[in-house]
Protein backbone atom coordinates (compact mmCIF):
# COMPACT_ATOMS: atom_id res chain seq x y z
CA UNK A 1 8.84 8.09 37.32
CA UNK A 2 10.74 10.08 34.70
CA UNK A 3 10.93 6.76 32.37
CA UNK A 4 7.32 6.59 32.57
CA UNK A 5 7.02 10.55 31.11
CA UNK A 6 8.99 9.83 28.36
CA UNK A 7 7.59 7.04 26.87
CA UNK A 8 4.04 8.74 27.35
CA UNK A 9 5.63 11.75 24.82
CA UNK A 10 7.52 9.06 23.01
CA UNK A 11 4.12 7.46 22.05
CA UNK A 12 2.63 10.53 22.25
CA UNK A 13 4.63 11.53 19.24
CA UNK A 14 4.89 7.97 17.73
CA UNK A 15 0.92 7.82 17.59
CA UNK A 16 0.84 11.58 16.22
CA UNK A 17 3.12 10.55 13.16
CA UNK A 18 0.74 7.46 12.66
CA UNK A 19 -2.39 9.62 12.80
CA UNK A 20 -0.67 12.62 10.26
CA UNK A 21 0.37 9.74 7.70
CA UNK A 22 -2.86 8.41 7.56
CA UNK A 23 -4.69 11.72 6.91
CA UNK A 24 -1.56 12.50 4.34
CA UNK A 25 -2.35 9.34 2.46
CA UNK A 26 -5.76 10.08 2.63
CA UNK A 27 -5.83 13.49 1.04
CA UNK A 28 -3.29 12.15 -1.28
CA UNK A 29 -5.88 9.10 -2.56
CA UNK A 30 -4.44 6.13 -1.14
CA UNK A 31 -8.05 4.62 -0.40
CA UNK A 32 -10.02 5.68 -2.90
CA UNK A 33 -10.04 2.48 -4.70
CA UNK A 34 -11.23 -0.28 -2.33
CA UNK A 35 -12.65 -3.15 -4.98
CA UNK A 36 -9.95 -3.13 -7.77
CA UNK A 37 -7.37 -5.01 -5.38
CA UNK A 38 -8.81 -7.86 -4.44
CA UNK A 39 -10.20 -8.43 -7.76
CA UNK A 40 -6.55 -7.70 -9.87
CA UNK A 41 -5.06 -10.96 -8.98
CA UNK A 42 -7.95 -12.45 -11.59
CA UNK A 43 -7.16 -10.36 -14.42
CA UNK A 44 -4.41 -11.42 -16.80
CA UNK A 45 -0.98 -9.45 -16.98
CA UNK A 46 -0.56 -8.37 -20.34
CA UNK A 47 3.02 -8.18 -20.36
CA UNK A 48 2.68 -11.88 -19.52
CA UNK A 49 0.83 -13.00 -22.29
CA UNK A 50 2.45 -10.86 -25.50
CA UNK A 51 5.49 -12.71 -23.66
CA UNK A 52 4.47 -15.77 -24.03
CA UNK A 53 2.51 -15.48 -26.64
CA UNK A 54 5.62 -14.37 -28.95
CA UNK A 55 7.96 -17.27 -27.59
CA UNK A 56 5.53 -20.25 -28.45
CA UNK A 57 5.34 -18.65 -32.41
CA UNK A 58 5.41 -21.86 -34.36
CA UNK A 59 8.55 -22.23 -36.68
């Protein structure tokens, strides 16, 4: 019976540090933006392109 008490606080506990995080990370902004990431994968890295934009100079 005594096992059974402790993993009750143990996920007690577990499921209170889950619930503060996601208020933290909330206050802190974490979700504000919701459409931006699944459209960034179709925009073009920049860093990308001035890389290979510079290596395929003609000579």
């Amino acid at each position: 019976m005594s096992v059974i008490l402790i993993l009750i606080i143990a996920s007690v506990l577990v499921a209170a540090g889950f619930l503060f995080a996601f208020i933290w990370s909330v206050k802190k902004g974490q979700f504000e933006d919701d459409i931006t990431p699944g459209i960034r994968m179709l925009f073009d890295d920049e860093k990308y392109i001035e890389k290979s934009h510079s290596t395929n100079k003609p000579k």
